[in-house]
N, C-alpha and C. Protein backbone atom coordinates (compact mmCIF):
# COMPACT_ATOMS: atom_id res chain seq x y z
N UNK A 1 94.69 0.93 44.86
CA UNK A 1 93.56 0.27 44.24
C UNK A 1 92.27 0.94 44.70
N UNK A 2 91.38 0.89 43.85
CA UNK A 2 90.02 2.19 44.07
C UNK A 2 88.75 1.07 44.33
N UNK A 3 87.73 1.35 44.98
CA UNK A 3 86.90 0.24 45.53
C UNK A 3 85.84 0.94 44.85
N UNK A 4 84.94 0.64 43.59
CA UNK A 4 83.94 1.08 43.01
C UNK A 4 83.00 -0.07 43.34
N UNK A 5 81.85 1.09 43.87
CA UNK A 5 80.46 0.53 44.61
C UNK A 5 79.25 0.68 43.30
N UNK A 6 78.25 -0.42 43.56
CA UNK A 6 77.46 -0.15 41.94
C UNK A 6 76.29 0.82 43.44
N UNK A 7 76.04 1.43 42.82
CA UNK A 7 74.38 2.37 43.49
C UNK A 7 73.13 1.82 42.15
N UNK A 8 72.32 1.46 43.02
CA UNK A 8 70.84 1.17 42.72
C UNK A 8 70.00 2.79 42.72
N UNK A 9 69.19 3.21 41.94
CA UNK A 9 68.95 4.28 42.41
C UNK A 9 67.38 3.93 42.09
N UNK A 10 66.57 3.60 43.11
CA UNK A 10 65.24 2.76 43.32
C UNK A 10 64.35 3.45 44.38
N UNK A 11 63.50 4.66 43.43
CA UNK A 11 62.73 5.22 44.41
C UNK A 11 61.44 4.76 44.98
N UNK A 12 61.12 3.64 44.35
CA UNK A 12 59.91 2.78 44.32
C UNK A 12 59.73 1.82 45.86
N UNK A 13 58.77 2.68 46.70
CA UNK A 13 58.65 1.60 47.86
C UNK A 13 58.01 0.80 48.13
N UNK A 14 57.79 -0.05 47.15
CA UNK A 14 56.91 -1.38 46.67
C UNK A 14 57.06 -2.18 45.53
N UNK A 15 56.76 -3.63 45.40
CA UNK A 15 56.87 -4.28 44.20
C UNK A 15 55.22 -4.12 43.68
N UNK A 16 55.06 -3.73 42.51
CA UNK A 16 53.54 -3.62 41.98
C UNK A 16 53.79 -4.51 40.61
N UNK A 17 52.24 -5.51 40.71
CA UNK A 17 52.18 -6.40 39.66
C UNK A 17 51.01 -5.82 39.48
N UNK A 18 50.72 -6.08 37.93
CA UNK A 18 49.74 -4.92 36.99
C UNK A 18 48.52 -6.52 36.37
N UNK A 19 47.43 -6.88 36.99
CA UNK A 19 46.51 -8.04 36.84
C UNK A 19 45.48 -7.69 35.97
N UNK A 20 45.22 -8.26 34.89
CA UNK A 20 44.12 -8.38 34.07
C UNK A 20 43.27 -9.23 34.02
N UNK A 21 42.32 -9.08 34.82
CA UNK A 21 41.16 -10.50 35.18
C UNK A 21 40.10 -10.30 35.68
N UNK A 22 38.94 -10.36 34.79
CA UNK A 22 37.58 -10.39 34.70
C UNK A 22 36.51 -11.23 35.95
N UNK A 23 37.70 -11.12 36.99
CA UNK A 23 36.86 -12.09 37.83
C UNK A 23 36.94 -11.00 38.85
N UNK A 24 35.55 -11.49 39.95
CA UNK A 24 35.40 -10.52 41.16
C UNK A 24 36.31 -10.54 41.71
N UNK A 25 36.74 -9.42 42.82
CA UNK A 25 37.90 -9.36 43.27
C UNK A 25 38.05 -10.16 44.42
N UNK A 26 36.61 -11.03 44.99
CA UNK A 26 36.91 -11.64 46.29
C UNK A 26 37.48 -13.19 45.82
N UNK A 27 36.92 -13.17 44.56
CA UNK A 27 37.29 -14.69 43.97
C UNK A 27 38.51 -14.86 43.20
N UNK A 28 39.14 -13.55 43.18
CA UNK A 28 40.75 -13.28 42.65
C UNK A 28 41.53 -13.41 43.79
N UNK A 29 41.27 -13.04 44.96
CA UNK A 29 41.72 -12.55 46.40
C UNK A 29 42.04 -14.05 47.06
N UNK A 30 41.24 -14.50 46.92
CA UNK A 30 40.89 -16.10 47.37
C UNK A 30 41.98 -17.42 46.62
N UNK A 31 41.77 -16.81 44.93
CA UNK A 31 42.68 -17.75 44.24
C UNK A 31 44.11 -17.34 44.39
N UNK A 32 44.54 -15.99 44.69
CA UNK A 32 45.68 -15.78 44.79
C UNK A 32 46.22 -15.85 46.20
N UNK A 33 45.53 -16.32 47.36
CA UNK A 33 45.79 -16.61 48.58
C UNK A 33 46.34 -18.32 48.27
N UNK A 34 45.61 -18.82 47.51
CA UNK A 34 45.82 -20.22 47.59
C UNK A 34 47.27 -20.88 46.91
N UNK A 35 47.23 -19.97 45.63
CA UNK A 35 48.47 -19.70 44.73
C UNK A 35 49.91 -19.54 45.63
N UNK A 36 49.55 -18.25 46.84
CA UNK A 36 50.59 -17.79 47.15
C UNK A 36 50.73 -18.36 48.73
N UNK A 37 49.89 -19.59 48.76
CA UNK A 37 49.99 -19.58 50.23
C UNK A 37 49.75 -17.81 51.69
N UNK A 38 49.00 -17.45 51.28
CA UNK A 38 48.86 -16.32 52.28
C UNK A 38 47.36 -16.17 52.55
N UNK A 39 46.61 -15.73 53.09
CA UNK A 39 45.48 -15.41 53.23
C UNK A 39 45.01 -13.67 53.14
N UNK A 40 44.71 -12.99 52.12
CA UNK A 40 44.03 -12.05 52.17
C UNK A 40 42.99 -11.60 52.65
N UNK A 41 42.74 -10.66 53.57
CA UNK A 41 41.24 -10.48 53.63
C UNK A 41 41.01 -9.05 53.21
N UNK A 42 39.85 -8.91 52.84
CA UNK A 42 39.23 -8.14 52.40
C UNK A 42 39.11 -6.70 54.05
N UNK A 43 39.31 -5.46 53.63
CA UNK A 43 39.51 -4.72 54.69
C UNK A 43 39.63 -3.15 53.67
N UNK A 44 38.76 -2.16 55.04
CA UNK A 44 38.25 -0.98 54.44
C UNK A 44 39.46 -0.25 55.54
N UNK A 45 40.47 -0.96 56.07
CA UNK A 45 41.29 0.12 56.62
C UNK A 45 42.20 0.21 56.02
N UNK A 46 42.75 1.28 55.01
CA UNK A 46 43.84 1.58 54.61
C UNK A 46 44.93 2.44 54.98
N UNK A 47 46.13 1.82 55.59
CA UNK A 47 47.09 2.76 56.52
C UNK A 47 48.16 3.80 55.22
N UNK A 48 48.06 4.23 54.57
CA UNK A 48 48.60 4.93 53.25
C UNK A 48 49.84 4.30 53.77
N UNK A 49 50.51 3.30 52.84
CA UNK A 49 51.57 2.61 52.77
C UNK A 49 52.09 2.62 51.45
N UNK A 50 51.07 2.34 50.63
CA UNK A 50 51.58 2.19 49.12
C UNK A 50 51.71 3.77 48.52
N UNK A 51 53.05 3.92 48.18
CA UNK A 51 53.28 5.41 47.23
C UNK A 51 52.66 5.98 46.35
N UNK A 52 52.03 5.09 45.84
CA UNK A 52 50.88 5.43 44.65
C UNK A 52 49.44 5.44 44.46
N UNK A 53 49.09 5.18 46.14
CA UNK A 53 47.72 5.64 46.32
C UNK A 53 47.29 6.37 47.34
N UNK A 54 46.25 7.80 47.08
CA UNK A 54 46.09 8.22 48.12
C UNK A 54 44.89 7.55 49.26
N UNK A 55 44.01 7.44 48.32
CA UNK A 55 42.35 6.96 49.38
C UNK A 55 42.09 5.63 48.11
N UNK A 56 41.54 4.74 49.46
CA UNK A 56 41.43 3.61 48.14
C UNK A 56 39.41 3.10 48.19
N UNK A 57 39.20 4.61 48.84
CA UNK A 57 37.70 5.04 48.90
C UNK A 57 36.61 4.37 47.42
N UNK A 58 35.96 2.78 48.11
CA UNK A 58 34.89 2.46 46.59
C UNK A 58 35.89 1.29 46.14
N UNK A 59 37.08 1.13 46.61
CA UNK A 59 37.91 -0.12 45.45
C UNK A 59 38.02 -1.25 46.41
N UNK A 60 37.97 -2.55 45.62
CA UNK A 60 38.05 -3.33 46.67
C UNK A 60 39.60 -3.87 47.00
N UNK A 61 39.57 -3.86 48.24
CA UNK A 61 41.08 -3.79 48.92
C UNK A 61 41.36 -5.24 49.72
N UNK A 62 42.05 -6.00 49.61
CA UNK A 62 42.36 -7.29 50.19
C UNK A 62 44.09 -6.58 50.93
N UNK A 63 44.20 -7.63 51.94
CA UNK A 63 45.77 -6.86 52.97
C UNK A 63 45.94 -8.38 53.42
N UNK A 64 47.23 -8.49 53.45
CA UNK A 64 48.31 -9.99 54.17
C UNK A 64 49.14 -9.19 55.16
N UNK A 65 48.92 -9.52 56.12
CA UNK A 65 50.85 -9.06 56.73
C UNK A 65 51.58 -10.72 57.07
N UNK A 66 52.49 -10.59 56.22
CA UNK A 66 53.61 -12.10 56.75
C UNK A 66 53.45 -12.26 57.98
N UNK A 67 53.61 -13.09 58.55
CA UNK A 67 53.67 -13.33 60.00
C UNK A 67 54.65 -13.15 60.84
N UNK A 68 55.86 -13.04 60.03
CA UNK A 68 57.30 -12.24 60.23
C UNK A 68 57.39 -10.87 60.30
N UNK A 69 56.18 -10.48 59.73
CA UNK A 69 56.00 -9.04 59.84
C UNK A 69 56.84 -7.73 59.04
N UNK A 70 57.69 -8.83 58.36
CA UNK A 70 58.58 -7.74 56.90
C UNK A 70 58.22 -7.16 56.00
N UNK A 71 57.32 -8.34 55.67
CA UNK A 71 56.38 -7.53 54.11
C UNK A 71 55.00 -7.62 54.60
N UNK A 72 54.03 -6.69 53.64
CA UNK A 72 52.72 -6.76 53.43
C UNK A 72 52.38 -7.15 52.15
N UNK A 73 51.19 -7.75 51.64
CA UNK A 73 50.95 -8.32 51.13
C UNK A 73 49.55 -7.53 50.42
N UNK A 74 49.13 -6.58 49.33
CA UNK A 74 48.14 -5.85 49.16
C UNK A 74 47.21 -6.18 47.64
N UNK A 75 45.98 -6.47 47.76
CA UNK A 75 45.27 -6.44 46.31
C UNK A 75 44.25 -5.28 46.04
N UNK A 76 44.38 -4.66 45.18
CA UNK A 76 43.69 -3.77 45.21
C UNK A 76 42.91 -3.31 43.61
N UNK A 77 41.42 -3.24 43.46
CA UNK A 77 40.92 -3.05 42.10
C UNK A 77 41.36 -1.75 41.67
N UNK A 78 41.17 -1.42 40.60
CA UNK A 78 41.57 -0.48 39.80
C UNK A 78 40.17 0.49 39.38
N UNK A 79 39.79 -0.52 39.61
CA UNK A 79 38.28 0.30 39.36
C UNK A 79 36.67 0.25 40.03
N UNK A 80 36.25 1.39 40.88
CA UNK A 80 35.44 1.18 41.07
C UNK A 80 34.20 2.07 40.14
N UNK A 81 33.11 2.02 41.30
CA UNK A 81 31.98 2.16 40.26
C UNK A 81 31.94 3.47 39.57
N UNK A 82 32.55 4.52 40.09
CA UNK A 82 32.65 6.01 39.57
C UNK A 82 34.07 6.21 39.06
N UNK A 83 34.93 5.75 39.57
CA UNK A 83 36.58 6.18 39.05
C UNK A 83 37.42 5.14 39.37
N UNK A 84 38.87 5.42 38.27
CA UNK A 84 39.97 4.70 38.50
C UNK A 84 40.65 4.89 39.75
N UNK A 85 41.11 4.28 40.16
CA UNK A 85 42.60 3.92 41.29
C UNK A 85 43.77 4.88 40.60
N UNK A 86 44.29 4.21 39.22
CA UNK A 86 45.16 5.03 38.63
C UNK A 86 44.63 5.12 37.32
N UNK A 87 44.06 5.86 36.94
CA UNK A 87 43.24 6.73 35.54
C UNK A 87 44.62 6.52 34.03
N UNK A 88 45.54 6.42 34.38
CA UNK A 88 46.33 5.70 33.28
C UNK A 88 46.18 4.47 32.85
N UNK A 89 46.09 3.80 33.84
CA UNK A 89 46.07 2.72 33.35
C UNK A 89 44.57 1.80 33.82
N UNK A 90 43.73 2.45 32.91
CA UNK A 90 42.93 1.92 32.80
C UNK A 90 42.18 0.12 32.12
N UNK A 91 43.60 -0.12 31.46
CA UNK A 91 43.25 -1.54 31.07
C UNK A 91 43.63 -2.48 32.32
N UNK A 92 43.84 -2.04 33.49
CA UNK A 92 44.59 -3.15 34.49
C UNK A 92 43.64 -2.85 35.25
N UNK A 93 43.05 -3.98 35.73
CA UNK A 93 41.79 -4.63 36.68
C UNK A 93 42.17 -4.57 37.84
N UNK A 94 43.70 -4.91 38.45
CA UNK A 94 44.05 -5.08 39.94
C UNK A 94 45.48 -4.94 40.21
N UNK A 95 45.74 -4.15 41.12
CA UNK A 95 47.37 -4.09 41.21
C UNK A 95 47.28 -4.74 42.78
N UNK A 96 48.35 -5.74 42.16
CA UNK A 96 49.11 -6.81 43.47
C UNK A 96 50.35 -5.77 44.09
N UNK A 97 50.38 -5.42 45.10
CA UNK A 97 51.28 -4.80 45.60
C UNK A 97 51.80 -5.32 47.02
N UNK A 98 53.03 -5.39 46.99
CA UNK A 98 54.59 -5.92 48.65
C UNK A 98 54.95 -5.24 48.67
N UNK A 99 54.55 -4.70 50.25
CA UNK A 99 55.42 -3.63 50.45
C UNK A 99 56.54 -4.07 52.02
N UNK A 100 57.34 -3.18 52.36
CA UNK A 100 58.05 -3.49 53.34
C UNK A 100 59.47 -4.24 52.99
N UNK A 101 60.06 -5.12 53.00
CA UNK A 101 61.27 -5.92 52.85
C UNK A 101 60.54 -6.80 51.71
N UNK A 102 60.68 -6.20 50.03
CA UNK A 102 60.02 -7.10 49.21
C UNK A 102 60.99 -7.68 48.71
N UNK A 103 62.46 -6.81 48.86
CA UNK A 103 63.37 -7.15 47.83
C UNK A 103 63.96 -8.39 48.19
N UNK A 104 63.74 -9.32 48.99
CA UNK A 104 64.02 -10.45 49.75
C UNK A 104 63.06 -11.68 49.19
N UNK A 105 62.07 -11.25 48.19
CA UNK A 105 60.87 -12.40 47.81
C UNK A 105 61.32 -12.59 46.30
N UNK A 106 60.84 -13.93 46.07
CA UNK A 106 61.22 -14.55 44.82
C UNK A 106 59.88 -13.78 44.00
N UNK A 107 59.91 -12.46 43.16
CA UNK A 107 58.62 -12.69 42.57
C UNK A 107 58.93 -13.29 41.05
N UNK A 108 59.34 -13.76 40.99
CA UNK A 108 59.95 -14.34 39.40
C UNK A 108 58.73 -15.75 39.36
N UNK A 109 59.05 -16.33 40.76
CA UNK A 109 58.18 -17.21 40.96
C UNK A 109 56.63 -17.63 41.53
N UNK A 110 56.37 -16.02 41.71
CA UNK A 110 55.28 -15.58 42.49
C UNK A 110 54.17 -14.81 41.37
N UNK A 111 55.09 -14.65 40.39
CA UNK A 111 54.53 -13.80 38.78
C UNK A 111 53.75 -14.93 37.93
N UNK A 112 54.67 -16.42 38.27
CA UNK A 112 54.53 -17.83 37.48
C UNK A 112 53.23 -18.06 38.29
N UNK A 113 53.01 -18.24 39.17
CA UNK A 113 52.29 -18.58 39.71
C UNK A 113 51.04 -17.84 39.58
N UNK A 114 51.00 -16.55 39.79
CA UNK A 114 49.57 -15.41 39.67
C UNK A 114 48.92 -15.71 38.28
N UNK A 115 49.84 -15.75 37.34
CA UNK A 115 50.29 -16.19 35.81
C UNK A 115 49.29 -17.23 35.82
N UNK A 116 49.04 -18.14 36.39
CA UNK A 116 48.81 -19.57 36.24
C UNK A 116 47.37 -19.80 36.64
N UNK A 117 47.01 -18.25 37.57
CA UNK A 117 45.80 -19.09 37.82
C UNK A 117 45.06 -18.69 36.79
N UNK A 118 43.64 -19.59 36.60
CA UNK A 118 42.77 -19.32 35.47
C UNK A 118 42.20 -18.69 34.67
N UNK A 119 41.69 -17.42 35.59
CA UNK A 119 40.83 -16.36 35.64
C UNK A 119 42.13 -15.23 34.95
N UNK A 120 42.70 -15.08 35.35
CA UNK A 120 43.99 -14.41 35.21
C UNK A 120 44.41 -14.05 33.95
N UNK A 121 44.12 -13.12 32.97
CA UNK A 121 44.60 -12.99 31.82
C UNK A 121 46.45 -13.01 31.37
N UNK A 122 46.41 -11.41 32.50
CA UNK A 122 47.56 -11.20 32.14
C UNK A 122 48.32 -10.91 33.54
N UNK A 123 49.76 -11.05 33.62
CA UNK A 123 50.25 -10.26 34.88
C UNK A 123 51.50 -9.84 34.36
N UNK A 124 51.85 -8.64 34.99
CA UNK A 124 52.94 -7.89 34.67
C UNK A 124 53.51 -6.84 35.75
N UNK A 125 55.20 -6.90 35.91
CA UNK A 125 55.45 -6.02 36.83
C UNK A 125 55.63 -4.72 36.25
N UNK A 126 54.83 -3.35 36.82
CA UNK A 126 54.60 -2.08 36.50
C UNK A 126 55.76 -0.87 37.57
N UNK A 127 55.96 -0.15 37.18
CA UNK A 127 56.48 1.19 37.95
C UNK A 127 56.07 1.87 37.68
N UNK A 128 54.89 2.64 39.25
CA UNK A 128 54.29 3.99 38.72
C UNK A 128 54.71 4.67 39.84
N UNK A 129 54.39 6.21 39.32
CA UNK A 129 54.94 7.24 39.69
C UNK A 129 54.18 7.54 41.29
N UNK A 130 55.18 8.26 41.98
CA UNK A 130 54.52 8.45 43.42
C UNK A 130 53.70 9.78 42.92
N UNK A 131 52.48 10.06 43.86
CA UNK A 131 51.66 10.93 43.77
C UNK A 131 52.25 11.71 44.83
N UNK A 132 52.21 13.51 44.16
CA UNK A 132 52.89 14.76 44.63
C UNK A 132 51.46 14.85 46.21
């Protein structure tokens, strides 16, 4: 009898949600702390964690670390005053990004929720490409 294993083949080292919402990012940061139970703060130190950004130089950047210390917890605009974050996708205002042990979090229910708050047009989970 032959033991067939399924392989995942998942080069992506983060969950990224793709936010459309016309609101400042400290008052997005704030509603989605409350949503998600976590507290974001706003912070100009970026340790290059996320695969898909190099310098997040001009954007505004919110950071969680769980208190368990598995996942991080990242908000980040898409646009500041001279350039995009990611120049493709220019219709998305803010990428929500978990990184670390994400595959362990309900975001099915964490999507409902971002979903829900007011300001919030749209949310959607995205896969973008790592930068060479």
């Amino acid at each position: 009898m032959s033991i067939k294993r399924l392989k995942f083949e998942n080069d992506t080292d983060a969950f990224v949600l793709a936010i459309s919402c016309h609101q400042k990012s400290i008052k997005l940061a704030w509603e989605i702390s409350r949503a998600l139970d976590c507290d974001l703060q706003a912070t100009n130190a970026y340790d290059n964690t996320i695969y898909f950004i190099q310098d997040i130089k001009n954007h505004s950047y919110f950071k969680w670390i769980d208190p368990t210390e598995r996942f991080t917890i990242h908000l980040i605009s898409n646009q500041s005053e001279d350039s995009f974050l990611v120049p493709s996708h220019k219709q998305i205002d803010f990428f929500f990004v978990v990184t670390g042990f994400y595959a362990e979090l309900d975001f099915e229910d964490g999507t409902k929720r971002i979903k829900a708050i007011d300001s919030v047009l749209t949310a959607f989970p995205i896969t973008l490409n790592k930068k060479k």
